[in-house]
PDB file of N, CA and C in Angstrom:
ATOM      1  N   UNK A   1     -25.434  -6.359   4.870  1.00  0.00           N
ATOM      2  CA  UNK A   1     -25.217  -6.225   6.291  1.00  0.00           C
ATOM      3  C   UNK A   1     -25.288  -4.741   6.660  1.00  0.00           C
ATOM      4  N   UNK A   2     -26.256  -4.555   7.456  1.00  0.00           N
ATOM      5  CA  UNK A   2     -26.059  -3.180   7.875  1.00  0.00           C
ATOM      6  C   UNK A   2     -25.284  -2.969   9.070  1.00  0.00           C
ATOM      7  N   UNK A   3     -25.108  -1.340   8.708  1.00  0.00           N
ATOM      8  CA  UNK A   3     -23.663  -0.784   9.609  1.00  0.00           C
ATOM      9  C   UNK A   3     -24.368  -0.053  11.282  1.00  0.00           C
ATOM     10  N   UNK A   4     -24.406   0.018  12.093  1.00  0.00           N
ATOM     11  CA  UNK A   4     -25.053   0.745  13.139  1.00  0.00           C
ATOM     12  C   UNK A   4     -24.175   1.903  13.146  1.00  0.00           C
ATOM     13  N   UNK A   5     -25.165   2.751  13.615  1.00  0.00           N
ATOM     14  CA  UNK A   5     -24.628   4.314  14.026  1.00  0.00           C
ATOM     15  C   UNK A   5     -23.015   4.290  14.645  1.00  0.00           C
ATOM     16  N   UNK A   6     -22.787   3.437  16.087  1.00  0.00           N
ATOM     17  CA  UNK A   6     -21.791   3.876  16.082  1.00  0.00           C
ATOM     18  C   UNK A   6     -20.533   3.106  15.800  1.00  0.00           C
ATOM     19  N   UNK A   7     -20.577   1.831  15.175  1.00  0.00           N
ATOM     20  CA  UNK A   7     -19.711   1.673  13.805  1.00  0.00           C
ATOM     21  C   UNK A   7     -19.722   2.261  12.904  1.00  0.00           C
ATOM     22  N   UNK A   8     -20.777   3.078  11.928  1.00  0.00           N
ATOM     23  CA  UNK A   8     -20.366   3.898  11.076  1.00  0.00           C
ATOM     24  C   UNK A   8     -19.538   4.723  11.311  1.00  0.00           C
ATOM     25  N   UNK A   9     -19.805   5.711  12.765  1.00  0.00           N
ATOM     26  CA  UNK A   9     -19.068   6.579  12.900  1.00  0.00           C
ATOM     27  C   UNK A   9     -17.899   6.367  13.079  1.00  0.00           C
ATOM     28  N   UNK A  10     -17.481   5.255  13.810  1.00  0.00           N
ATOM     29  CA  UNK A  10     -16.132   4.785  13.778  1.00  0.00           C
ATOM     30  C   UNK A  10     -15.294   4.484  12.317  1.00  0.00           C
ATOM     31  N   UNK A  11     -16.160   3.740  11.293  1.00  0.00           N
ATOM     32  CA  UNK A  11     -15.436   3.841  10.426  1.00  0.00           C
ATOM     33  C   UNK A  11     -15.672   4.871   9.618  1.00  0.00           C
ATOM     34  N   UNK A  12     -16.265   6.235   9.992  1.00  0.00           N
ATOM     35  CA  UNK A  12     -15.573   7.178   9.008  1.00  0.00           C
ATOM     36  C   UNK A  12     -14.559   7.762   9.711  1.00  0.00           C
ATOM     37  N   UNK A  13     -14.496   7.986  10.982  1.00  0.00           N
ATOM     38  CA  UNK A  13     -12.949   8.791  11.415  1.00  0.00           C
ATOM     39  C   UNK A  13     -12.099   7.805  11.258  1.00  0.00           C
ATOM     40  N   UNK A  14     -12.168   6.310  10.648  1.00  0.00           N
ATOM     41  CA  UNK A  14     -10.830   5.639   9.950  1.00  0.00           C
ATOM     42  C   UNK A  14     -10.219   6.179   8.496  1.00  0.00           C
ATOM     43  N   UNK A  15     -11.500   6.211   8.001  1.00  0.00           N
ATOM     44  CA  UNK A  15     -11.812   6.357   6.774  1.00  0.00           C
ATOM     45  C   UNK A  15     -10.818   7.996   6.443  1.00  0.00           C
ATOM     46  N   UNK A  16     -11.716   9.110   7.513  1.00  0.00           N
ATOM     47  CA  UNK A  16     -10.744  10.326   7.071  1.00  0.00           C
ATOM     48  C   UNK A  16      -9.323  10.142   7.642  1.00  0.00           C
ATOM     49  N   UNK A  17      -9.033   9.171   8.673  1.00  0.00           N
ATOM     50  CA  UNK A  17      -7.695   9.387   9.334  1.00  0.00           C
ATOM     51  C   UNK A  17      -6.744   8.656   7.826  1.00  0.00           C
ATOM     52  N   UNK A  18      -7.549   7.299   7.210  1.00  0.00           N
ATOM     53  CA  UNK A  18      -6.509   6.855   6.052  1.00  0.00           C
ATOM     54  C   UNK A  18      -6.294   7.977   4.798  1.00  0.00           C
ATOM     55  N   UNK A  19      -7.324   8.795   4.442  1.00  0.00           N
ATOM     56  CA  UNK A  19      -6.997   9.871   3.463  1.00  0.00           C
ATOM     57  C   UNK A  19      -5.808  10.788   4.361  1.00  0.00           C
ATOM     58  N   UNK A  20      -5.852  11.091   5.110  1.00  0.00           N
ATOM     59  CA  UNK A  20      -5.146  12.504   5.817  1.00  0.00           C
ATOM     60  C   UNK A  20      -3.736  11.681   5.428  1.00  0.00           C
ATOM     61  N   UNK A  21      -3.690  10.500   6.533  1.00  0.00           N
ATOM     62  CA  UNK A  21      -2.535   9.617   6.270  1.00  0.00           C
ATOM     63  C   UNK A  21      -2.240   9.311   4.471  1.00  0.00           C
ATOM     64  N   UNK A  22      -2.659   9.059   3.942  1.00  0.00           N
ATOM     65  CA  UNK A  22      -2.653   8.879   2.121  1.00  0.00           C
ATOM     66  C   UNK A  22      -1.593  10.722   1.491  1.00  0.00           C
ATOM     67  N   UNK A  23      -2.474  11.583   2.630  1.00  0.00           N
ATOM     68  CA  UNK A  23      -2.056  13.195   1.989  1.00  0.00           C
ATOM     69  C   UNK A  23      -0.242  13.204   2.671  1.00  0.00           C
ATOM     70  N   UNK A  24      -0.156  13.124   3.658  1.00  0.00           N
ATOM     71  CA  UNK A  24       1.015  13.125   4.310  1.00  0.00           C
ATOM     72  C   UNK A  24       2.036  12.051   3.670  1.00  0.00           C
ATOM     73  N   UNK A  25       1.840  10.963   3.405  1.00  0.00           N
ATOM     74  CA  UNK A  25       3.197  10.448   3.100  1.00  0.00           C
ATOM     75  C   UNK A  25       3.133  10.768   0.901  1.00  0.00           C
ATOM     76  N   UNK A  26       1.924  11.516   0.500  1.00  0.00           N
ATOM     77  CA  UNK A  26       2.476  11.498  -0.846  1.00  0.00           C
ATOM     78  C   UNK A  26       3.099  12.618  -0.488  1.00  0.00           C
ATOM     79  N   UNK A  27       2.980  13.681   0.468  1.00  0.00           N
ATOM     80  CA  UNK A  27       3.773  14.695   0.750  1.00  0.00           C
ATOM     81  C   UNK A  27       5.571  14.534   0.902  1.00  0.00           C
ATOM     82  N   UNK A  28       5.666  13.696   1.413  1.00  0.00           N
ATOM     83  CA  UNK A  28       7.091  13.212   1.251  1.00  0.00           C
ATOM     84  C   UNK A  28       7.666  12.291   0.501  1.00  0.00           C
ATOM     85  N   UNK A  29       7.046  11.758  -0.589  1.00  0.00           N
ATOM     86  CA  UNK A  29       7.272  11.811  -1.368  1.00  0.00           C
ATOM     87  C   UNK A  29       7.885  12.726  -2.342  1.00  0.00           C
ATOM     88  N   UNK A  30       6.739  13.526  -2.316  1.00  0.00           N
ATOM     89  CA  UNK A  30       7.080  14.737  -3.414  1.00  0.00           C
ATOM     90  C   UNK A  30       8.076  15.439  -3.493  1.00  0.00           C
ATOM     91  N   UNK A  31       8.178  15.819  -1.545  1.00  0.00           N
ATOM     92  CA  UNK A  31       9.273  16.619  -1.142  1.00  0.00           C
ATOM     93  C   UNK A  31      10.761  15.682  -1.310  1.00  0.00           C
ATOM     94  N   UNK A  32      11.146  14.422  -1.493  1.00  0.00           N
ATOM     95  CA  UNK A  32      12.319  13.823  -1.431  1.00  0.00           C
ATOM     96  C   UNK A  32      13.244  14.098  -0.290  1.00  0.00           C
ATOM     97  N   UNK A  33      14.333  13.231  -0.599  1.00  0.00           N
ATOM     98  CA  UNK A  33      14.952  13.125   0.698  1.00  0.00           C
ATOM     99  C   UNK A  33      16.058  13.136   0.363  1.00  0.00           C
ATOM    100  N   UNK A  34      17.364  13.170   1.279  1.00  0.00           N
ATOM    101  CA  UNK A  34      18.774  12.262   0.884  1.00  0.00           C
ATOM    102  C   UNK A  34      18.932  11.475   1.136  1.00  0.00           C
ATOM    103  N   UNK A  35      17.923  10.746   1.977  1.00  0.00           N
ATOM    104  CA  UNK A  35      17.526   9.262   2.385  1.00  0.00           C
ATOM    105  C   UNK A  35      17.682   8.132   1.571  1.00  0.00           C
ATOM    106  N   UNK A  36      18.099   7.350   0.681  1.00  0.00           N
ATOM    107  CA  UNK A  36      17.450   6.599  -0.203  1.00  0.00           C
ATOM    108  C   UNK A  36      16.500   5.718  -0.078  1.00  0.00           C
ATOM    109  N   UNK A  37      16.369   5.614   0.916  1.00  0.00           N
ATOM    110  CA  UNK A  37      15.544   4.393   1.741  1.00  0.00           C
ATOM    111  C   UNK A  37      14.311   4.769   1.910  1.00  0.00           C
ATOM    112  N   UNK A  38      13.826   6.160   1.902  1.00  0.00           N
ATOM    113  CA  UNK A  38      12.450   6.820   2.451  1.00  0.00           C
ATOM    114  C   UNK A  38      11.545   6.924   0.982  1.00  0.00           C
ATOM    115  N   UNK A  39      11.770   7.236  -0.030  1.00  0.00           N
ATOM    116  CA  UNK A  39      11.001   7.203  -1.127  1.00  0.00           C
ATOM    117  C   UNK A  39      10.023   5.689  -1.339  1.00  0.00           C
ATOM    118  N   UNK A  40      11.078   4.783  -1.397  1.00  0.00           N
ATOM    119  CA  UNK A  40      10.012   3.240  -1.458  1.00  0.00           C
ATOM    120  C   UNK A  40       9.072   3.425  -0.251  1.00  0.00           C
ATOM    121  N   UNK A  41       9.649   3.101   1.122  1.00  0.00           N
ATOM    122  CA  UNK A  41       9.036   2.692   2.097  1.00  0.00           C
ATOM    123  C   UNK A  41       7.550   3.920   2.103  1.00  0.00           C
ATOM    124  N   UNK A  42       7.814   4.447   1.808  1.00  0.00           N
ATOM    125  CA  UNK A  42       7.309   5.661   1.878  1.00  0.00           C
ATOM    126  C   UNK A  42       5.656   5.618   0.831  1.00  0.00           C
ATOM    127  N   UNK A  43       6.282   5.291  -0.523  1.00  0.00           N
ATOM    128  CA  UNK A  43       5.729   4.967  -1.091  1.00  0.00           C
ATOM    129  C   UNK A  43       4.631   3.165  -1.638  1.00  0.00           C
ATOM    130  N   UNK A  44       5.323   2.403  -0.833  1.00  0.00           N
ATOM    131  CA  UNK A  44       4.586   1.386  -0.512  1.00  0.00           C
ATOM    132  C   UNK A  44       3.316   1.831   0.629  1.00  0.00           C
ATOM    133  N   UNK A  45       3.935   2.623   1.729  1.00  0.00           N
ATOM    134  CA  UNK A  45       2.592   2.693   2.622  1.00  0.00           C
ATOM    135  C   UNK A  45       1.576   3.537   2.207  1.00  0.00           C
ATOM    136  N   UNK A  46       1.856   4.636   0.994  1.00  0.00           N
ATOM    137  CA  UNK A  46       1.217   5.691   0.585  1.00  0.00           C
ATOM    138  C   UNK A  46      -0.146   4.507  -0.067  1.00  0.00           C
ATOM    139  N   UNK A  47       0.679   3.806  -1.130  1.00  0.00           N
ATOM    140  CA  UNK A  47      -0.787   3.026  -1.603  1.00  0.00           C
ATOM    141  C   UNK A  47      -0.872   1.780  -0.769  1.00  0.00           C
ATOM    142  N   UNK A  48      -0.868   1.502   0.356  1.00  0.00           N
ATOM    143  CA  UNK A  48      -1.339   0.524   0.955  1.00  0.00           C
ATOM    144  C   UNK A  48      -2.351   1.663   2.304  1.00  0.00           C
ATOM    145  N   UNK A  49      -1.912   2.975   1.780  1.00  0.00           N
ATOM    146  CA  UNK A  49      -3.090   3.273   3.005  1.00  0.00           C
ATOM    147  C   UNK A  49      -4.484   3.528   2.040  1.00  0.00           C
ATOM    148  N   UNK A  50      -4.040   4.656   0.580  1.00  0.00           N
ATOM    149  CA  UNK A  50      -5.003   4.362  -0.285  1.00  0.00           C
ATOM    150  C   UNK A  50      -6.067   3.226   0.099  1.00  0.00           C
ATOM    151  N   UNK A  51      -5.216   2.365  -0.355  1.00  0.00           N
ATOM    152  CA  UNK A  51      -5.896   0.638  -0.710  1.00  0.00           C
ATOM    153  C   UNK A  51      -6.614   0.484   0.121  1.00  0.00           C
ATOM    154  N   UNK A  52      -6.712   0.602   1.309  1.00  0.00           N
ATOM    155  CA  UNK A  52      -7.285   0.564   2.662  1.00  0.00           C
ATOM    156  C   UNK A  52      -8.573   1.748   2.639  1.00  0.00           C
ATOM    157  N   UNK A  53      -8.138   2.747   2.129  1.00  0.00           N
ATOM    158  CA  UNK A  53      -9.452   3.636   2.436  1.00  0.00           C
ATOM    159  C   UNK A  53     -10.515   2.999   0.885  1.00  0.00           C
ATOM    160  N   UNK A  54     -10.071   2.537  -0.071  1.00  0.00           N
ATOM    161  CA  UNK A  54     -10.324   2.166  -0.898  1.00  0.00           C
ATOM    162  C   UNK A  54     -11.435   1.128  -0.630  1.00  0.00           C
ATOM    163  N   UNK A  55     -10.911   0.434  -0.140  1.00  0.00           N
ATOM    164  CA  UNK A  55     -11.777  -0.982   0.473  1.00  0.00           C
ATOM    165  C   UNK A  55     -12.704  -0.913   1.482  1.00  0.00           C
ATOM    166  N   UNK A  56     -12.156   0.856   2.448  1.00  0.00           N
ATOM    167  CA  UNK A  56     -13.398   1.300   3.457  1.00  0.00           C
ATOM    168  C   UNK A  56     -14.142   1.928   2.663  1.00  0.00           C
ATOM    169  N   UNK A  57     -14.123   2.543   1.734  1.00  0.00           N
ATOM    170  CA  UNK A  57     -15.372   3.598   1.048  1.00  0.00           C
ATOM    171  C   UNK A  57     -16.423   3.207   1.369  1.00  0.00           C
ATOM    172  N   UNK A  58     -17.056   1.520   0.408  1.00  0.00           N
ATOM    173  CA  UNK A  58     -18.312   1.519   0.616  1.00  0.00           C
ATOM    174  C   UNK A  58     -18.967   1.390   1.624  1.00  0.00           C
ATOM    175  N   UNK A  59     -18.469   0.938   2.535  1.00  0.00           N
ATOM    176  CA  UNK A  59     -19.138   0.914   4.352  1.00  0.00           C
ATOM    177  C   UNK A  59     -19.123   2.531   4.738  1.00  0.00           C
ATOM    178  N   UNK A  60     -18.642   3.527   3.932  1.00  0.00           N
ATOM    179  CA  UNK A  60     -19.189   4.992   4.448  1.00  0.00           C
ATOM    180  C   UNK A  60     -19.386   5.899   3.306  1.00  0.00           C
ATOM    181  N   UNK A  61     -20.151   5.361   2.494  1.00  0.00           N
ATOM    182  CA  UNK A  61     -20.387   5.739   0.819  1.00  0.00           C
ATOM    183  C   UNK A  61     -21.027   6.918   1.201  1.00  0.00           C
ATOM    184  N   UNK A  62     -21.330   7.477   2.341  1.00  0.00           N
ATOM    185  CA  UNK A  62     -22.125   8.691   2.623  1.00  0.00           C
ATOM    186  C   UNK A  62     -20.951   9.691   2.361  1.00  0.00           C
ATOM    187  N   UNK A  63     -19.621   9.509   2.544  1.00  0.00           N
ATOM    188  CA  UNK A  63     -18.602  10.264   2.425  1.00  0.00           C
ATOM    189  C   UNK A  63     -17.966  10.904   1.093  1.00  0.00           C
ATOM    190  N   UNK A  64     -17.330  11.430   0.887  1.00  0.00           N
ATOM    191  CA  UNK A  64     -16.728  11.985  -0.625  1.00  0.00           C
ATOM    192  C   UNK A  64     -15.679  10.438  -0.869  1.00  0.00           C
ATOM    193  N   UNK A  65     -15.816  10.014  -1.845  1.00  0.00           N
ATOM    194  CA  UNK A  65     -14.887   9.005  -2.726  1.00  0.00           C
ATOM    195  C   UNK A  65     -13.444   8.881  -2.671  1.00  0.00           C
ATOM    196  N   UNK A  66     -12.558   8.658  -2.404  1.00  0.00           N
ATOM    197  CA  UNK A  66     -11.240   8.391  -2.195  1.00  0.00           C
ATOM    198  C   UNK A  66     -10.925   9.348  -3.396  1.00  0.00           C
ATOM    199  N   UNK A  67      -9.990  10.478  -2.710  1.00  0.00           N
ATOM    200  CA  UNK A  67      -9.647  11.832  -4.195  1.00  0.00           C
ATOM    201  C   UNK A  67      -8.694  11.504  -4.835  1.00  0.00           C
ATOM    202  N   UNK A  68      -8.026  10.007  -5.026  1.00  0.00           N
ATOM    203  CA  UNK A  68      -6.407   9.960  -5.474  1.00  0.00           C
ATOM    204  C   UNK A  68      -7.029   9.113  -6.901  1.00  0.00           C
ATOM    205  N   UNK A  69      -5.810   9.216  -7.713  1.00  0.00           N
ATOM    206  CA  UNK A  69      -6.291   8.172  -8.690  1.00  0.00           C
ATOM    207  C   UNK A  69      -6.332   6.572  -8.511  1.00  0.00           C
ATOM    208  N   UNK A  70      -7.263   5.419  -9.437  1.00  0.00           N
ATOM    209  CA  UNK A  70      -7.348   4.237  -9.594  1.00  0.00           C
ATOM    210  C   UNK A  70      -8.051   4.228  -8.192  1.00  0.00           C
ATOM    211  N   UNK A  71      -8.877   4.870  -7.474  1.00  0.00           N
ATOM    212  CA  UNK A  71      -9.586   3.951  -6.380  1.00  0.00           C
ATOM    213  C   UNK A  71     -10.655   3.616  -7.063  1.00  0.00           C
ATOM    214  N   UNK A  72     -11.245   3.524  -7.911  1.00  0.00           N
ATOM    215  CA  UNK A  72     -12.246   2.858  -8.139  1.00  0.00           C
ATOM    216  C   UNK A  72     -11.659   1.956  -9.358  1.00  0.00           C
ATOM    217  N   UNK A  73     -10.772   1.689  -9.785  1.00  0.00           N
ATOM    218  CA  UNK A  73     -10.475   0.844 -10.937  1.00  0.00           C
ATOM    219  C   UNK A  73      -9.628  -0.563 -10.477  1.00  0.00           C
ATOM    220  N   UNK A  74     -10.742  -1.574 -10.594  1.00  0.00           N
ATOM    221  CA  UNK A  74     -10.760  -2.644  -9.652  1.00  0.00           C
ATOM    222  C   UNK A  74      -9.306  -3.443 -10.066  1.00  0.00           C
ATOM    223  N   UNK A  75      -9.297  -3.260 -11.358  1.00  0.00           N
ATOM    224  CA  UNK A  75      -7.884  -4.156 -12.181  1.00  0.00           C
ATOM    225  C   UNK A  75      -6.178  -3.729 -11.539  1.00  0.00           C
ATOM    226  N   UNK A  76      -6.818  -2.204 -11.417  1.00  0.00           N
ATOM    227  CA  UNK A  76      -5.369  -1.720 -11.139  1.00  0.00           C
ATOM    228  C   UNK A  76      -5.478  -2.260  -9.574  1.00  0.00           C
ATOM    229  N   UNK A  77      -6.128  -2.306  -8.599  1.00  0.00           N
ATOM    230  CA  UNK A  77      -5.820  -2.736  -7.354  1.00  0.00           C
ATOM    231  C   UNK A  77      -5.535  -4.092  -6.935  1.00  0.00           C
ATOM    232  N   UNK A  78      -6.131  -5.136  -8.321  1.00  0.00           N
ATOM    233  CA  UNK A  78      -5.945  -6.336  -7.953  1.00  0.00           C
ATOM    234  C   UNK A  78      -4.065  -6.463  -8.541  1.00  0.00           C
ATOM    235  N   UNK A  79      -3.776  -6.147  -9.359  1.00  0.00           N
ATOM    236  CA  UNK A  79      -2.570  -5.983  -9.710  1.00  0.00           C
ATOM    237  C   UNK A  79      -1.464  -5.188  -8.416  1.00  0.00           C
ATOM    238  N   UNK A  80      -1.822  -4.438  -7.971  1.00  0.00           N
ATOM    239  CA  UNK A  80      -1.458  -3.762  -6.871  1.00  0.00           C
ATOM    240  C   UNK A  80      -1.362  -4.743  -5.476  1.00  0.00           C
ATOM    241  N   UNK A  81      -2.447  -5.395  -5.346  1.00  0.00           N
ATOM    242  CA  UNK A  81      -2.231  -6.870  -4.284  1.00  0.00           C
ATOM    243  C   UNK A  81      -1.495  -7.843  -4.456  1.00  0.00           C
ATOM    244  N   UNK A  82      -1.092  -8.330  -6.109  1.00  0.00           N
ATOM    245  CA  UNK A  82      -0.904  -9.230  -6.205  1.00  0.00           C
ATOM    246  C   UNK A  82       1.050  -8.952  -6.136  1.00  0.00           C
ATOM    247  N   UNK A  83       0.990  -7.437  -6.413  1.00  0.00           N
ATOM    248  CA  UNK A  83       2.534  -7.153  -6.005  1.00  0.00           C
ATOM    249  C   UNK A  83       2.663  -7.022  -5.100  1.00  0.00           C
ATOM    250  N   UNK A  84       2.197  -6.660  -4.109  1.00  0.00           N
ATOM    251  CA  UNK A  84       2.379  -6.821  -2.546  1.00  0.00           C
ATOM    252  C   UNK A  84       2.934  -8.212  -2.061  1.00  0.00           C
ATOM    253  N   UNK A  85       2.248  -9.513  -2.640  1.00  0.00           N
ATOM    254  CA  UNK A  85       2.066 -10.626  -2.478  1.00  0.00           C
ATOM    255  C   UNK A  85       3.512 -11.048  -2.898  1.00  0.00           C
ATOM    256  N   UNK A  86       3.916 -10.933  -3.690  1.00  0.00           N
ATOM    257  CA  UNK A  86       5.055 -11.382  -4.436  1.00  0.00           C
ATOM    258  C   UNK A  86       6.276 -10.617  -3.914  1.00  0.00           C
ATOM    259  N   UNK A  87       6.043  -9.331  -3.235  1.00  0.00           N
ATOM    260  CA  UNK A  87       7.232  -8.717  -2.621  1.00  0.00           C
ATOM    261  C   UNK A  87       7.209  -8.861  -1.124  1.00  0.00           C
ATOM    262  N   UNK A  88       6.262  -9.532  -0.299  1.00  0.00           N
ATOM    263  CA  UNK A  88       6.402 -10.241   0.742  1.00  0.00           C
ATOM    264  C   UNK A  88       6.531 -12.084   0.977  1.00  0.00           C
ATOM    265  N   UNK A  89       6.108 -12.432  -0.634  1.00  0.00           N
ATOM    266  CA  UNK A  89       6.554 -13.747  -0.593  1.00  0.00           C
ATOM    267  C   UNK A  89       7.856 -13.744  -0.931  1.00  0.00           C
ATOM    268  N   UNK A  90       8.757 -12.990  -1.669  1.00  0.00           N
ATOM    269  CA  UNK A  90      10.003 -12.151  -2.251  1.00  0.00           C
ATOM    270  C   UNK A  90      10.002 -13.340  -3.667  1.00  0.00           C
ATOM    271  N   UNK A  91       8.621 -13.346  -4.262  1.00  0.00           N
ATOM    272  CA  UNK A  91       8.855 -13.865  -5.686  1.00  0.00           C
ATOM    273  C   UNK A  91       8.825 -12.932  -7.035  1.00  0.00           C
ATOM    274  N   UNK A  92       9.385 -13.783  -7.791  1.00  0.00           N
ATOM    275  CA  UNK A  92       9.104 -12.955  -9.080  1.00  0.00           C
ATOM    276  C   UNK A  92      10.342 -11.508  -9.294  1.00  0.00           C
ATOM    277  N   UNK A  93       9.909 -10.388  -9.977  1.00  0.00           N
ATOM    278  CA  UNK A  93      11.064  -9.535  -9.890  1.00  0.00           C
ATOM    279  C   UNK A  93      11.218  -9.180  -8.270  1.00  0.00           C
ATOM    280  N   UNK A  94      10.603  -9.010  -7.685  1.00  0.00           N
ATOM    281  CA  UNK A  94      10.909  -9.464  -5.928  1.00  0.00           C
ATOM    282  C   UNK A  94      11.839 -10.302  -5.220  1.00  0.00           C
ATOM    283  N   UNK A  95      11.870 -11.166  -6.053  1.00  0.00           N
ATOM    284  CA  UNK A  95      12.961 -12.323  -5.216  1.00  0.00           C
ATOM    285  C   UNK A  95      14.730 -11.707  -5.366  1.00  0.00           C
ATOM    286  N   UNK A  96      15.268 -12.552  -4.567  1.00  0.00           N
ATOM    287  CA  UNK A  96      16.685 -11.953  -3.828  1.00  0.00           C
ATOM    288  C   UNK A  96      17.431 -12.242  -5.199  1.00  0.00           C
ATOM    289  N   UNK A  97      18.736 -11.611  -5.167  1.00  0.00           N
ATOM    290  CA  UNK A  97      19.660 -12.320  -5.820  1.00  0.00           C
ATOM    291  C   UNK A  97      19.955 -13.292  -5.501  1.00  0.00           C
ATOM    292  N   UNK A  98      20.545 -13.865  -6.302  1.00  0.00           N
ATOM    293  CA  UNK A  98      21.182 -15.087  -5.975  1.00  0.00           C
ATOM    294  C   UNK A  98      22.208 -14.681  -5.339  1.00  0.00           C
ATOM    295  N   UNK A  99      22.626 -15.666  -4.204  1.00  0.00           N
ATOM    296  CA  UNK A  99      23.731 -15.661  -3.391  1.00  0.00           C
ATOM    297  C   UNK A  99      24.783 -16.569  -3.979  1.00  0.00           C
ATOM    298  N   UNK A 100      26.191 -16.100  -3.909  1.00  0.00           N
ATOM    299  CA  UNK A 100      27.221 -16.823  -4.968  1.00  0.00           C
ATOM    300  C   UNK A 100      28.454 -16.960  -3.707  1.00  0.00           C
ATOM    301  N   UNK A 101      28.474 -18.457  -3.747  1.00  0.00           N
ATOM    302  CA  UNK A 101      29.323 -18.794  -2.337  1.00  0.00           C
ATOM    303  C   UNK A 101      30.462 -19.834  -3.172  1.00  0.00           C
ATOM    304  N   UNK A 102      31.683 -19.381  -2.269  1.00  0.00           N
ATOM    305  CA  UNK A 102      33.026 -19.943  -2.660  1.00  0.00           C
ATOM    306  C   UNK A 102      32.982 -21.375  -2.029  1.00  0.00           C
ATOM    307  N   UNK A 103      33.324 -22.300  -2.873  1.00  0.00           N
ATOM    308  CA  UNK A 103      33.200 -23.934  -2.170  1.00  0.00           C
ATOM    309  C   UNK A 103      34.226 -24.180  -2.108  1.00  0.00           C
ATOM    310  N   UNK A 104      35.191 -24.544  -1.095  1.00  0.00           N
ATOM    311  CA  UNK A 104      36.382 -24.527  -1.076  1.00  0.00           C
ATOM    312  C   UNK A 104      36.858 -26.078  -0.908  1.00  0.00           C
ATOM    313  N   UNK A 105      37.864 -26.780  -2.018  1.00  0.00           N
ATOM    314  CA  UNK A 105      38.278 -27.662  -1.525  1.00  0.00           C
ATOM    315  C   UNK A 105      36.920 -29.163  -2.529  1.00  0.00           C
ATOM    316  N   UNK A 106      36.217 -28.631  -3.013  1.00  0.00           N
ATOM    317  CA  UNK A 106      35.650 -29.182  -3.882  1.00  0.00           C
ATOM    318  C   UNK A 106      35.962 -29.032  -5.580  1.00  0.00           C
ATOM    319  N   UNK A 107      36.072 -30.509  -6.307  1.00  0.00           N
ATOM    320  CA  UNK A 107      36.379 -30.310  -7.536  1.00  0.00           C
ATOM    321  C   UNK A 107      35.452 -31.311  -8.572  1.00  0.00           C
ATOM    322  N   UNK A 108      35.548 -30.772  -9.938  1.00  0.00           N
ATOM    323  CA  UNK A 108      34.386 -30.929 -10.802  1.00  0.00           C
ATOM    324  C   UNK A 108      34.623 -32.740 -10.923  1.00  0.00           C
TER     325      UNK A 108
END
């Protein structure tokens, strides 16, 4: 399928806006927080923006290659989806604790 001029161009200023975005949140990362909460969140969107420019590359292969590691290593991204999957289905090491409720007034 070919891309027309000005869809290409559109998807490369996605394309550089998801790297810029990819540079900024490993930036806070790096820098840490007293937050505890900002490192994950932080770091889930870092490789879900990756992943995203990852999956735009070849529609603007005219561009430089995604500069972070594993964008081209197809295994590590399918593994990378399939945890996404499981921490929005909340299965697997994802899923909740168990909830432990007092039954009152019931006996064995």
């Amino acid at each position: 399928m070919a891309v027309d001029a000005v869809h290409h161009s559109t998807y490369v200023q996605v394309y550089d806006a998801l790297l810029e975005t990819a540079v900024v949140l490993e930036s806070m990362l790096k820098g840490g927080s007293d937050d505890t909460g900002v490192e994950p969140h932080a770091g889930a969107a870092m490789h879900a923006v990756r992943f995203a420019a990852t999956v735009l590359f070849p529609t603007v292969a005219c561009q430089k290659p995604p500069p972070f590691p594993h964008a081209h290593d197809t295994q590590y991204m399918l593994e990378l989806c399939a945890n996404w999957r499981d921490a929005a289905m909340q299965v697997g090491e994802f899923a909740p604790e168990p909830v432990l409720r007092v039954v009152h007034g019931e006996r064995n």
